[in-house]
Protein backbone atom coordinates (compact mmCIF):
# COMPACT_ATOMS: atom_id res chain seq x y z
CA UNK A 1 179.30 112.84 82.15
CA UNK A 2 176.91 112.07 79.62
CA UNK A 3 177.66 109.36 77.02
CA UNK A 4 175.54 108.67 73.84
CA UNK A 5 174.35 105.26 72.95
CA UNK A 6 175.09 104.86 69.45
CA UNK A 7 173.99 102.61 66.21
CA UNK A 8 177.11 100.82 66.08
CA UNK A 9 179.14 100.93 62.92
CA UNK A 10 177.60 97.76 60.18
CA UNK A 11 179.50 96.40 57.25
CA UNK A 12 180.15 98.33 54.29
CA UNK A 13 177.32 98.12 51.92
CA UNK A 14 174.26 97.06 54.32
CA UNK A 15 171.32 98.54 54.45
CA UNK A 16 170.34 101.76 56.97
CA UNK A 17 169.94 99.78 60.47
CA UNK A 18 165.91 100.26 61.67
CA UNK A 19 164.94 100.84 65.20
CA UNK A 20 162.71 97.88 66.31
CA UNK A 21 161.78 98.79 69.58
CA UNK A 22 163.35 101.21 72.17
CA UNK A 23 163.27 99.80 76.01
CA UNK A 24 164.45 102.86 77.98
CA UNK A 25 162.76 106.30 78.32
CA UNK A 26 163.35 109.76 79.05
CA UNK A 27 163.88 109.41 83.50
CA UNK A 28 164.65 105.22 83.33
CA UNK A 29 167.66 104.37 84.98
CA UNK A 30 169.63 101.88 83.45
CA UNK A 31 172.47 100.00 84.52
CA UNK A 32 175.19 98.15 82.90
CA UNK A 33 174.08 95.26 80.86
CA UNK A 34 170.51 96.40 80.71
CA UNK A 35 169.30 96.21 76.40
CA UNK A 36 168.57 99.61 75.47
CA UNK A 37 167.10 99.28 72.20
CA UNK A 38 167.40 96.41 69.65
CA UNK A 39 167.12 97.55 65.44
CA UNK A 40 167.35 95.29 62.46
CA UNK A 41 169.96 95.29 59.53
CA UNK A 42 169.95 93.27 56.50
CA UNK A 43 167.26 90.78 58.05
CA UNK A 44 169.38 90.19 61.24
CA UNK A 45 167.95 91.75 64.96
CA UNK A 46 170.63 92.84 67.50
CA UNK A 47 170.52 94.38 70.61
CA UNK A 48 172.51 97.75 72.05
CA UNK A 49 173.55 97.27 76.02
CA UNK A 50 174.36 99.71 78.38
CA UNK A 51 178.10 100.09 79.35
CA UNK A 52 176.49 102.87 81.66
CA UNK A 53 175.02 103.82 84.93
CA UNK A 54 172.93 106.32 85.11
CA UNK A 55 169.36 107.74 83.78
CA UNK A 56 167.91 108.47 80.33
CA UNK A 57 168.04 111.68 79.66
CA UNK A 58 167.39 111.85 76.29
CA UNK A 59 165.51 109.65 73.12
CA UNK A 60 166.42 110.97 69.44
CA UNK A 61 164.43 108.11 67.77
CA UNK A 62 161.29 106.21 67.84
CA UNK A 63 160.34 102.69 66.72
CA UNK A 64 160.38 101.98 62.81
CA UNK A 65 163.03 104.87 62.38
CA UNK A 66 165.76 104.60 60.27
CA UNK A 67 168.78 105.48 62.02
CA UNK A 68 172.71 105.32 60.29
CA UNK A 69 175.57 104.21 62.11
CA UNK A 70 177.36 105.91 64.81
CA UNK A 71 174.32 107.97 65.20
CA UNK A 72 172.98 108.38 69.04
CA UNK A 73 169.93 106.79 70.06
CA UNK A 74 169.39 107.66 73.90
CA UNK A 75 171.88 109.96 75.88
CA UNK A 76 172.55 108.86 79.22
CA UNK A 77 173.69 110.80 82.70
CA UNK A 78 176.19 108.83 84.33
CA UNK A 79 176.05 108.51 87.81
CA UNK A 80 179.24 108.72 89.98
């Protein structure tokens, strides 16, 4: 299975959320809990955790990208 790791959805009316920094590349594994990437809305920072296991297998977005809601940021292989 692969799942996408989304922006998650903001409050009506903020501002497009912007990718601070992305932790996990293309081949990292990542495990449940680990932060994936953290971005910035309206002046606040928040971090996006893994509900996966598995390994990156894919980054849509760099750094300093603006990125709207619900859109994927990594895609992840699940491991069984």
């Amino acid at each position: 299975m692969i799942g996408m790791i989304k922006i998650p959805s903001q409050i009506p009316g903020l501002p497009m959320p912007v990718l601070k920094d992305v932790f996990k590349r293309v081949g990292d594994k990542v495990k449940v809990g680990d932060v994936l990437f953290a971005y910035e809305s309206d002046g606040a920072i928040f971090e996006e955790t893994s509900a996966l296991i598995g390994t990156v297998i894919a980054s849509f977005f760099k750094s300093g990208d603006s990125v709207s809601e619900g859109t994927p940021v990594l895609a992840v292989q699940a491991s069984i």
